[in-house]
Protein backbone atom coordinates (compact mmCIF):
# COMPACT_ATOMS: atom_id res chain seq x y z
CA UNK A 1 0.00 0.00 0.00
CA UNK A 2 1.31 3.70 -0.64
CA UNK A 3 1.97 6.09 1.24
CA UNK A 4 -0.83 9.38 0.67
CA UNK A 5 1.97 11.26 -0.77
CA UNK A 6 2.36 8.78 -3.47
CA UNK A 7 -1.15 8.27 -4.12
CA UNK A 8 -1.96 12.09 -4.44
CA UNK A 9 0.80 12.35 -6.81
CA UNK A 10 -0.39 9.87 -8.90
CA UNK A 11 -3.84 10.68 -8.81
CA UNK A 12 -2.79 14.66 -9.86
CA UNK A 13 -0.84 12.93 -12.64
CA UNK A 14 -3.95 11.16 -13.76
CA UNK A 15 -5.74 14.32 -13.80
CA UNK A 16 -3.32 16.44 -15.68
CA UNK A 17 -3.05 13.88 -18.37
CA UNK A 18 -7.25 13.23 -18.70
CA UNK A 19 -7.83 17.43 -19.08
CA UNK A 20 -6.98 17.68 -22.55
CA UNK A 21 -9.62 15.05 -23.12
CA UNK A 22 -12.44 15.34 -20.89
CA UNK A 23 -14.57 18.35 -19.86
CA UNK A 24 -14.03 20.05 -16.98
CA UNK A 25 -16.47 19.91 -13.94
CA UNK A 26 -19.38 22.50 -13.00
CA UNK A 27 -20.46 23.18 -9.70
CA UNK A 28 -23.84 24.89 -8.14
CA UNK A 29 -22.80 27.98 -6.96
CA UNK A 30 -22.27 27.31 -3.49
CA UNK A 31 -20.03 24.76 -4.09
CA UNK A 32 -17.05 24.47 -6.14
CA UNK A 33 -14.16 21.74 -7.24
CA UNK A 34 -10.40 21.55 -5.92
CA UNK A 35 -7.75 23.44 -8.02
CA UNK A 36 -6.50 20.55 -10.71
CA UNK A 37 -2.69 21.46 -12.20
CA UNK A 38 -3.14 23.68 -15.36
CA UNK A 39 -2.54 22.34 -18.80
CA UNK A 40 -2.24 23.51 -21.96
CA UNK A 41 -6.07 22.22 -22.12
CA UNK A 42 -8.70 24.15 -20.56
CA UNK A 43 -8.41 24.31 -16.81
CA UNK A 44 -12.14 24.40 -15.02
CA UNK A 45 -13.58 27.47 -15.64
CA UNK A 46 -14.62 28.20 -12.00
CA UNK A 47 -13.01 29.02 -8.51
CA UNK A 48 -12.10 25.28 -7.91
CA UNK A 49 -10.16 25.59 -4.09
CA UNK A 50 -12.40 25.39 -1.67
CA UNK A 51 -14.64 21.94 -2.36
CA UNK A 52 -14.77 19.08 0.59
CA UNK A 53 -15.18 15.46 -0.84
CA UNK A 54 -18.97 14.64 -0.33
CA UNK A 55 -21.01 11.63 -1.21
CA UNK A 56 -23.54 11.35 -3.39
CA UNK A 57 -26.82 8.32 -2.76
CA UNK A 58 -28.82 6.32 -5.23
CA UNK A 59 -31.88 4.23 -5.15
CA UNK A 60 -31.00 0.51 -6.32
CA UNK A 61 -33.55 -1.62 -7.97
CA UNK A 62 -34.33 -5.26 -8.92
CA UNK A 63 -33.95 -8.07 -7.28
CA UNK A 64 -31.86 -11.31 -6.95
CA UNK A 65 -34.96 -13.24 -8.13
CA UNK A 66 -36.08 -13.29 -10.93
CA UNK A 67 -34.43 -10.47 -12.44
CA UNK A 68 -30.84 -11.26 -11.28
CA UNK A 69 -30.00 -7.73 -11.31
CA UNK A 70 -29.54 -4.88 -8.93
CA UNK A 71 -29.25 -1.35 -10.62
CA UNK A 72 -29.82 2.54 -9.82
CA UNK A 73 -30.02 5.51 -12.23
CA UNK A 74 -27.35 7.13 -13.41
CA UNK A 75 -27.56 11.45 -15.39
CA UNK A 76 -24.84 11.31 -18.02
CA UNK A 77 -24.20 14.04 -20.59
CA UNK A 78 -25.20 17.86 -21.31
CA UNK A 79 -27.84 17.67 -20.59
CA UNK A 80 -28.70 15.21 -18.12
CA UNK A 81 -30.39 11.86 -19.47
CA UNK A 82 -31.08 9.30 -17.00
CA UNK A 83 -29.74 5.36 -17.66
CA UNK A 84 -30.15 2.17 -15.82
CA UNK A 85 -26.80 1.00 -15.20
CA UNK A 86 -26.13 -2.24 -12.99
CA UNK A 87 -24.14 -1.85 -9.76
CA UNK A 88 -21.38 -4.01 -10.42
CA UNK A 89 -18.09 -3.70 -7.81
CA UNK A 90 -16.60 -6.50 -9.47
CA UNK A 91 -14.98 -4.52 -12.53
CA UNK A 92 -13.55 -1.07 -13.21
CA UNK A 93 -15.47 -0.70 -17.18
CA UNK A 94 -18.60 1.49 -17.25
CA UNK A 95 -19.93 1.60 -20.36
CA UNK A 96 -23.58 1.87 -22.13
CA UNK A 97 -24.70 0.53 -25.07
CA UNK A 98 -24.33 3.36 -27.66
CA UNK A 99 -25.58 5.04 -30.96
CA UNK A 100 -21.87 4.76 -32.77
CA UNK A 101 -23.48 3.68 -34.48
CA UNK A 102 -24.24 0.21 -32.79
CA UNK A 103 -23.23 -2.83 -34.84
CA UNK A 104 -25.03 -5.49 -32.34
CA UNK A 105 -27.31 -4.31 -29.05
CA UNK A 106 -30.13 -5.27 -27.81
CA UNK A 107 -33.38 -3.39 -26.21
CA UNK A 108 -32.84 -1.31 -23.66
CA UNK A 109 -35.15 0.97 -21.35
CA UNK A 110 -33.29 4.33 -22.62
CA UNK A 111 -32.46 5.96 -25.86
CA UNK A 112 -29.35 4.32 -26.85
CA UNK A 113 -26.53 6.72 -25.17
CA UNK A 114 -24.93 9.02 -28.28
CA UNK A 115 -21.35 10.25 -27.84
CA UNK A 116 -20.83 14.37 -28.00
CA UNK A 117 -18.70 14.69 -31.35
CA UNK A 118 -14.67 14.82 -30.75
CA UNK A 119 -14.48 13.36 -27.13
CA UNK A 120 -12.59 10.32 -27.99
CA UNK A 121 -10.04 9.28 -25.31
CA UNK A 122 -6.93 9.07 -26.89
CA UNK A 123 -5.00 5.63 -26.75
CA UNK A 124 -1.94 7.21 -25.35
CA UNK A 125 -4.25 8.44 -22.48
CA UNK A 126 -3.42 6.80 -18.97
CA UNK A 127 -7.10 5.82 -18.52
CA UNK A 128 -6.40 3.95 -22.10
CA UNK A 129 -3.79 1.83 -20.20
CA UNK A 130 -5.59 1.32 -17.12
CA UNK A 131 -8.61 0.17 -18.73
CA UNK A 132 -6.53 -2.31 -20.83
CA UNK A 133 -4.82 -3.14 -17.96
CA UNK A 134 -8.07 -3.96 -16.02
CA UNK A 135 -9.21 -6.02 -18.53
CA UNK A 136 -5.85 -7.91 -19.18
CA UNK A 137 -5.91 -6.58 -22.69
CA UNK A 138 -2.60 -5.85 -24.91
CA UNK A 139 -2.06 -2.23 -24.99
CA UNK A 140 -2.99 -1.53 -28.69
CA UNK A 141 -5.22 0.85 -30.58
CA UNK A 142 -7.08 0.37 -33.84
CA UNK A 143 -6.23 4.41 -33.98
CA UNK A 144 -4.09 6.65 -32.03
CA UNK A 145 -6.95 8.77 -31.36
CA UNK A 146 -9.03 6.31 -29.69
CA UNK A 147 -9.18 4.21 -26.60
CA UNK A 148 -10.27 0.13 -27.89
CA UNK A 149 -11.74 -1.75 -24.69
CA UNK A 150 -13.46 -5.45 -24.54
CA UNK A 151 -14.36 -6.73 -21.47
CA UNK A 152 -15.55 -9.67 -20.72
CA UNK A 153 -17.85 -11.08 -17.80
CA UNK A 154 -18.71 -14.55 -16.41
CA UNK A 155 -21.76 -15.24 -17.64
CA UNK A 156 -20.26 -15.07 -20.89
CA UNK A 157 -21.42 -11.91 -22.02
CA UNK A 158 -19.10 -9.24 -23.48
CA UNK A 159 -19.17 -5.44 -24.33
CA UNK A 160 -16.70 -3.69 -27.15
CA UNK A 161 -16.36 0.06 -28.20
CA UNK A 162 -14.39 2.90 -27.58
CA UNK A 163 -13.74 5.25 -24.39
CA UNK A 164 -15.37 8.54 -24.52
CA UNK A 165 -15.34 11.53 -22.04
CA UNK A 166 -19.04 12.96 -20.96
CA UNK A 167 -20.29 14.57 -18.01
CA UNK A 168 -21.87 12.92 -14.72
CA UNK A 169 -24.82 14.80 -12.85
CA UNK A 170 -24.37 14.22 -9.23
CA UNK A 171 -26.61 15.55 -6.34
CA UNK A 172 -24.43 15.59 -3.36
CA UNK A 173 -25.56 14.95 0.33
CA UNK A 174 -24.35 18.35 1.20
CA UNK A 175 -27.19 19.80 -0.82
CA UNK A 176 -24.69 20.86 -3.43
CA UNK A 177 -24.83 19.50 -6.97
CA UNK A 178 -22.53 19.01 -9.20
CA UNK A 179 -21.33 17.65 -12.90
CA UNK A 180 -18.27 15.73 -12.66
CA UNK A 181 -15.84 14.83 -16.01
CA UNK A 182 -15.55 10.90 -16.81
CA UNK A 183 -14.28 8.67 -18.88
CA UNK A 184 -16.48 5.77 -20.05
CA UNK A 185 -17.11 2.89 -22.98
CA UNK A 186 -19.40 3.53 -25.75
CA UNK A 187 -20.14 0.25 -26.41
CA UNK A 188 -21.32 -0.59 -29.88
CA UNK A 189 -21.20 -4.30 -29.84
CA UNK A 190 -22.73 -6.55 -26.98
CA UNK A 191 -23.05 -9.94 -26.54
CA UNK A 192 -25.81 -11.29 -23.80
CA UNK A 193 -27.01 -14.99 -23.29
CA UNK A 194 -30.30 -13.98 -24.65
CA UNK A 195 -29.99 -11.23 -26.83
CA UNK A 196 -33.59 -11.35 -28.02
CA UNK A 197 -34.99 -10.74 -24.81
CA UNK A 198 -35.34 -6.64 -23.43
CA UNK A 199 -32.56 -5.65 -21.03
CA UNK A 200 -33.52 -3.72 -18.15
CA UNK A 201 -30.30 -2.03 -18.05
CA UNK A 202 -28.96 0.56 -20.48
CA UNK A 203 -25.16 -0.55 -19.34
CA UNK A 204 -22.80 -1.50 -16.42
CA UNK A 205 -21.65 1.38 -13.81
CA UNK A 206 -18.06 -0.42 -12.92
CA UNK A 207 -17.15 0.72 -8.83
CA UNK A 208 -14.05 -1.41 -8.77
CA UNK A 209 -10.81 0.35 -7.33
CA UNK A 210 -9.00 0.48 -10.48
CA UNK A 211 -7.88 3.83 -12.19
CA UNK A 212 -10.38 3.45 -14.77
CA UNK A 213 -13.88 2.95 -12.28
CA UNK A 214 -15.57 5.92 -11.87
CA UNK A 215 -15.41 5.46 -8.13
CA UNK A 216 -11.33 6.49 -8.90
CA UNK A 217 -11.95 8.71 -11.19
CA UNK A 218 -14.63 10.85 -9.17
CA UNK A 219 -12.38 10.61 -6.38
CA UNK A 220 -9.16 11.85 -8.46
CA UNK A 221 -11.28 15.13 -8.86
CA UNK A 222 -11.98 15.36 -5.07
CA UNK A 223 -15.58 15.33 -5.37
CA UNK A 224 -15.83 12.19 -3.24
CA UNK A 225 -13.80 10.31 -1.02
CA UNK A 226 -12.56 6.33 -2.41
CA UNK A 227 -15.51 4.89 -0.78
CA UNK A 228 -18.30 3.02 -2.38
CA UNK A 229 -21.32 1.07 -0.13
CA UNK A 230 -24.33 -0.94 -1.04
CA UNK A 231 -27.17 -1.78 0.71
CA UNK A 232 -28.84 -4.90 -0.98
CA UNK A 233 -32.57 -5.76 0.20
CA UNK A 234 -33.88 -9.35 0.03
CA UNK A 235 -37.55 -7.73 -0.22
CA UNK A 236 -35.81 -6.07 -3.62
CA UNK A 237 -34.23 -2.68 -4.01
CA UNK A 238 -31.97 -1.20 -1.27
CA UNK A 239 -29.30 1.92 -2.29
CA UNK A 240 -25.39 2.11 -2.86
CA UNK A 241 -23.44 5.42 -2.41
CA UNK A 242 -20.16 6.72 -3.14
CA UNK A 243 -18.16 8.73 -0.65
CA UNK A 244 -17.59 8.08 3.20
CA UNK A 245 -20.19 10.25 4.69
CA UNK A 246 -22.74 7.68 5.05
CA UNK A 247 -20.28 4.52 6.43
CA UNK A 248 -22.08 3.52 9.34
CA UNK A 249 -20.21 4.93 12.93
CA UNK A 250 -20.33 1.22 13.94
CA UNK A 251 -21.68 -2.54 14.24
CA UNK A 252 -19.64 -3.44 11.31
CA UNK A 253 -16.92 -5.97 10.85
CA UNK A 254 -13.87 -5.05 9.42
CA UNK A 255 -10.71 -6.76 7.69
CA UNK A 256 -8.23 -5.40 5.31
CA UNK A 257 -8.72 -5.36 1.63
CA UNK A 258 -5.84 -8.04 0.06
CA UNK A 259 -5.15 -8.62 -3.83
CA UNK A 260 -5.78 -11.62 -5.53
CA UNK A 261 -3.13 -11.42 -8.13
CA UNK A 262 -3.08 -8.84 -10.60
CA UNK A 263 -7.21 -8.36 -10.85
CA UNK A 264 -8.88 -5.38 -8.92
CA UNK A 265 -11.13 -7.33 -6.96
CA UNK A 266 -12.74 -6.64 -3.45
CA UNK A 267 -11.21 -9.55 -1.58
CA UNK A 268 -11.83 -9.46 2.35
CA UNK A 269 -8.83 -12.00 2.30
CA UNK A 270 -8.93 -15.44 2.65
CA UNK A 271 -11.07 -17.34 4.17
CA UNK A 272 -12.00 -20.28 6.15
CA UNK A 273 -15.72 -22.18 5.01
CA UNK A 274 -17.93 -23.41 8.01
CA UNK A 275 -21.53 -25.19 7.10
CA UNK A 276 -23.08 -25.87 10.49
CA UNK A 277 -20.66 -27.17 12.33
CA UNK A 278 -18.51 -29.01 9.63
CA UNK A 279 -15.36 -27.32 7.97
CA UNK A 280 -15.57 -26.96 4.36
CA UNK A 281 -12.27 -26.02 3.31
CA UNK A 282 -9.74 -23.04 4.71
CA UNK A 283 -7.38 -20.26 3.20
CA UNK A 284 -9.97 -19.79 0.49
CA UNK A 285 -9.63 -16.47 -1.79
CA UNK A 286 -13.00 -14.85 -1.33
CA UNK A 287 -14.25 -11.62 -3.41
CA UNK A 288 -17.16 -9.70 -3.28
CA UNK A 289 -19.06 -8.84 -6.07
CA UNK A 290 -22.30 -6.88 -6.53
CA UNK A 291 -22.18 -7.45 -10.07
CA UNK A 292 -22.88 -11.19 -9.26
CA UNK A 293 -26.45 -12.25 -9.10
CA UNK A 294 -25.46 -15.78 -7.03
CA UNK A 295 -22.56 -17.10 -5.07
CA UNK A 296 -20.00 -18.76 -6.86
CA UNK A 297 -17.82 -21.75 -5.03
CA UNK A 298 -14.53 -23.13 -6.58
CA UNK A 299 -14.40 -26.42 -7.88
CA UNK A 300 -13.56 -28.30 -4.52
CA UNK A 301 -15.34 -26.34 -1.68
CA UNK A 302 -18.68 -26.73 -3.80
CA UNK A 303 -18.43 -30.47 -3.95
CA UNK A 304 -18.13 -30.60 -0.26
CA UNK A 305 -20.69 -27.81 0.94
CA UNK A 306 -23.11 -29.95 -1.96
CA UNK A 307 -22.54 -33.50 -0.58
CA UNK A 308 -22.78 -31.82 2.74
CA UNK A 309 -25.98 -29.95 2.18
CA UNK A 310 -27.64 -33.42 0.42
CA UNK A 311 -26.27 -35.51 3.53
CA UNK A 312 -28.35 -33.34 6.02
CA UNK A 313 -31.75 -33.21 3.82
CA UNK A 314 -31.46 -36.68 3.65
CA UNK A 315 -33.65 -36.89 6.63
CA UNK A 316 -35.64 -34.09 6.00
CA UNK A 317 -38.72 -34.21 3.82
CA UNK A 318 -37.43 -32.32 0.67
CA UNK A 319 -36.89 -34.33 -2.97
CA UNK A 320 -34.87 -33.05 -5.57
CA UNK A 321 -36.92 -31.91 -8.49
CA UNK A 322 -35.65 -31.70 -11.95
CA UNK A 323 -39.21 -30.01 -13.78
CA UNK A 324 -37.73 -26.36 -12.81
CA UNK A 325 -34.26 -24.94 -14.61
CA UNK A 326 -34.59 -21.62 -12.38
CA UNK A 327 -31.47 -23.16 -10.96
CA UNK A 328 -29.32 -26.28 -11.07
CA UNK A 329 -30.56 -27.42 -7.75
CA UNK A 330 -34.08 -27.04 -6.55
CA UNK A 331 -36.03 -29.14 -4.14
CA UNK A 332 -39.81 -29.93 -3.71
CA UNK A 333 -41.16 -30.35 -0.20
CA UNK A 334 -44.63 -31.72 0.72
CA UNK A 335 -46.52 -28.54 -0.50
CA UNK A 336 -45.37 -25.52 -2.65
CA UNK A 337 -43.23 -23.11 -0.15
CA UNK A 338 -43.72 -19.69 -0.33
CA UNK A 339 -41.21 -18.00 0.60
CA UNK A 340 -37.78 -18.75 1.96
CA UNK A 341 -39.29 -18.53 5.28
CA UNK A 342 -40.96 -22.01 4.58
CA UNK A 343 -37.32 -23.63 4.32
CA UNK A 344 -34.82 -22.37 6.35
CA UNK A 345 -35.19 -24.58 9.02
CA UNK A 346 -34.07 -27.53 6.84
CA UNK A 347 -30.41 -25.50 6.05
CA UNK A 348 -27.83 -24.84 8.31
CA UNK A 349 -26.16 -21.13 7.95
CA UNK A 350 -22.40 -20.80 6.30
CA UNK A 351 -19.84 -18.76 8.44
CA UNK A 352 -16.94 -17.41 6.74
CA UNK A 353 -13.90 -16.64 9.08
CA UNK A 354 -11.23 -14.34 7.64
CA UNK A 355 -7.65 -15.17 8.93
CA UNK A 356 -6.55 -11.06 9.46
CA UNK A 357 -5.46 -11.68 13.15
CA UNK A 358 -9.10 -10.29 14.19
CA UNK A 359 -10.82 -13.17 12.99
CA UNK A 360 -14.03 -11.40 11.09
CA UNK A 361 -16.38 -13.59 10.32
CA UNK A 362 -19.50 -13.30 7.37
CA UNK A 363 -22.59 -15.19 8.23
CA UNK A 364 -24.31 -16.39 5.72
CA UNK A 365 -28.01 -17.77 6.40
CA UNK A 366 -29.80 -19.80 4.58
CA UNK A 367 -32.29 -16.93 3.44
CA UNK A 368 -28.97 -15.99 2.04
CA UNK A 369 -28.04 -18.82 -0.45
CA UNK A 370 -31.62 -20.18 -1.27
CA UNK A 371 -34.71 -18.91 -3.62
CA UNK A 372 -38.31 -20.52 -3.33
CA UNK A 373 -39.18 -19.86 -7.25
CA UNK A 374 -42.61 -19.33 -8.60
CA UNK A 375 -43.33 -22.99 -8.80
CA UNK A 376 -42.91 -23.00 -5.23
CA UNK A 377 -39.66 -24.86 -5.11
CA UNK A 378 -36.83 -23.91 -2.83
CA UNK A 379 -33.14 -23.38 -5.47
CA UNK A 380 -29.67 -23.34 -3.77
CA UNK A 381 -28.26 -19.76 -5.12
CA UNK A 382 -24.47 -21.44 -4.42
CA UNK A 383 -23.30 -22.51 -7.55
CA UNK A 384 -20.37 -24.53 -9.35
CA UNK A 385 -17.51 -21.43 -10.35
CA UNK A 386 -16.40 -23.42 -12.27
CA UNK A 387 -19.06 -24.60 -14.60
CA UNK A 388 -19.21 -20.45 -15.46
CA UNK A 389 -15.52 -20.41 -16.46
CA UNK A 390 -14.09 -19.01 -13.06
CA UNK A 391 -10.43 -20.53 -11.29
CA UNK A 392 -11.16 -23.31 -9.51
CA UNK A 393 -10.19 -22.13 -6.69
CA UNK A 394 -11.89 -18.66 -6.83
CA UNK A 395 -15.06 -18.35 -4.49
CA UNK A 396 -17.43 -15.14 -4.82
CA UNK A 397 -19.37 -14.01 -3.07
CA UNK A 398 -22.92 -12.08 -4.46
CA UNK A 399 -26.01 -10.40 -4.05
CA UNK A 400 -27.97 -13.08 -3.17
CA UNK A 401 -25.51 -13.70 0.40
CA UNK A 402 -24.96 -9.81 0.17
CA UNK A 403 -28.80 -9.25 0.79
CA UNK A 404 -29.80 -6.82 3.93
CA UNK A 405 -25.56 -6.71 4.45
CA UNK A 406 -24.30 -2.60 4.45
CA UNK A 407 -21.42 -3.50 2.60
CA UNK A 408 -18.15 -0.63 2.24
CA UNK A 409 -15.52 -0.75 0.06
CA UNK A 410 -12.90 1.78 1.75
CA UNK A 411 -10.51 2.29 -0.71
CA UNK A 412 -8.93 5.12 1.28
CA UNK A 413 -8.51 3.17 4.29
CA UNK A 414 -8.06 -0.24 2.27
CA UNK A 415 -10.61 -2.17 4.46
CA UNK A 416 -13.92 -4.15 3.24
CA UNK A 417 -16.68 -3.61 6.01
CA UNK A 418 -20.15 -4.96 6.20
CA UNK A 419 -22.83 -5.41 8.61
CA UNK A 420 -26.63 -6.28 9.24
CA UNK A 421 -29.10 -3.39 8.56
CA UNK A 422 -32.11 -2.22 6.69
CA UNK A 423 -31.69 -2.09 3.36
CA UNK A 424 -35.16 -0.50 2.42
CA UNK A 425 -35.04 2.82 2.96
CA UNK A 426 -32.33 5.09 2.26
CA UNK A 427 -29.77 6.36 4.92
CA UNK A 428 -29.09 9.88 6.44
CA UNK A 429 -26.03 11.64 6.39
């Protein structure tokens, strides 16, 4: 970890080098920006000294079943217009599908999102590099003047385009509003599982800690601190905001954000696996991911929490049931459930202990890994990582064990957080 000297630098240099390519930021009156260096580009046009870091709050939608996807509304571009973008902490690429025109999207709930004319990002631009560099890609350009990006996601769905600069409309808690410069992809060519069918997002709003997320990039400007939080509800909905001001003063568990090789996940370290009483595996790498509808085990610690999960419903009066494909797993029990409520008391919760010294540990109840679909079934929302095309030995962890969790990211203090609260109404600063 750097020291803040280090990391200001670098985040100044950042700034500098984006200027020339990216609009600069407008404030409400009573508010304004921090001073950036001056450029040969156009500086910001306003008094830009005296702005504190503030957050900014959205409403999140959807659901882990059946949509599969949690997002909130995002105002990009002069003016404003409003997009569904899905909260996804497990990448650094935003992007929407876009007018470039687009050579393959699908239907989404917006206008597809058209680029202002000559705000390419360059490919010699350092958000060009860290967005290759996020997504593992060869530093190369079709043309100097543009930014190339593909990234890829586990479900085997894939956005390519270019990176343009826009504006993002913010309302701060502070009461001030703002319009802050980023850099983002203009997709024109998506691939989804089931491209025929209407997508209720317009694109993905990526909060990783990477150069490229927004989260870094709103932060580089010093409108918020390197802090992003969601609050997932299992009734649907919930928020997520960006900034410190509304981490919770306390009743959360802490442990120190570690790397898992050279991808910006959020990893609270690893981990050892508890079902019940019975140990399920230890020194596991464990990420969270928002961007995940399910929970993903590797290869080895799915095979046992499976055999151990069909050993203790062997004396329970639940049947496997192979007439519903909501999941891979689903059981029957002697009359339609409905709702988890029903079937809890045949599961045993998961505990997740984090080896940091402190020993944090993650419960995760049943309500937390199971759906009762709407034939009344009860589906295990764990699933094979593998099977999806993840390491073996990677184990995520998403919405569906994230639900009514306040979960931080603290990038400035490089600590994951989370803790039990309600998720369905949104919090006060």
């Amino acid at each position: 970890m750097r020291g803040k000297g280090a990391a200001l630098l670098v985040a100044l240099l950042v700034v500098a080098a984006v200027l020339a390519a990216i609009p600069s930021c407008s404030a409400a009156a009573t508010t304004t920006l921090p001073k950036k260096p001056k450029p040969p580009a156009s500086p910001p046009s306003a008094d830009t000294s005296r702005r504190t870091p503030s957050s900014a709050v959205f409403p999140v939608y959807g659901d882990v079943y059946p949509h599969g996807i949690y997002y909130a509304t995002m105002n990009i571009g002069n003016p404003p217009k409003p997009y569904f973008m899905d909260v996804d902490t497990g990448s650094d690429i935003t992007w929407l599908q876009c007018d470039a025109p687009c050579q393959r999207c699908s239907k989404v709930p917006h206008p597809l999102y058209q680029p202002p004319k000559n705000r390419l990002i360059p490919c010699e631009n350092p958000l060009c590099y860290a967005v290759h560099a996020s997504t593992h890609q060869k530093h190369t350009c079709e043309s100097p003047n543009q930014c190339d990006y593909e990234v890829q996601y586990a479900d085997h769905g894939s956005s390519m385009g270019v990176l343009v600069a826009d504006t993002l409309a913010l309302s701060l808690v502070n009461g001030s509003a703002v319009r802050a410069p980023i850099a983002f992809g203009c997709g024109y060519d998506q691939l989804f599982r089931k491209p025929e069918e209407p997508m209720l997002t317009d694109g993905v709003l990526g909060l990783g800690f990477g150069k490229a997320s927004i989260l870094s990039q709103l932060s580089s400007w010093g409108v918020i601190r390197n802090v992003v939080g969601h609050c997932l509800s299992s009734k649907g909905g919930g928020y997520f905001f960006l900034g410190d001001d509304l981490v919770p003063p306390s009743g959360l568990t802490w442990s120190p954000k570690l790397r898992i090789g050279d991808s910006n996940y959020y990893s609270p370290g690893p981990a050892s696996l508890v079902l019940g009483s019975q140990s399920l595996g230890s020194k596991l790498p464990v990420v969270l991911d928002s961007g995940s509808s399910y929970t993903y085990f590797g290869f080895q610690p799915y095979q046992d929490f499976l055999s151990a999960i069909k050993r203790d419903l062997s004396r329970q009066p639940l049947t496997e049931t192979s007439d519903d494909k909501s999941l891979p797993l689903c059981w029957k029990g002697p009359k339609p459930f409905k709702s988890v409520l029903d079937v809890i008391k045949y599961f045993k919760p998961l505990i997740l202990s984090f080896g940091n010294g402190r020993k944090a540990r993650m419960e995760i109840p049943p309500e937390n890994y199971l759906i009762v679909t709407k034939k009344g079934n009860a589906c295990l929302g764990i699933l094979n990582g593998t099977e999806v095309g993840l390491h073996q030995e990677l184990n995520v962890i998403g919405d569906i064990s994230l639900q009514d969790l306040v979960v931080i990211y603290d990038n400035e203090k490089q600590q994951i957080g989370w803790g039990r609260a309600n998720c369905d109404r949104l919090p006060k600063s």
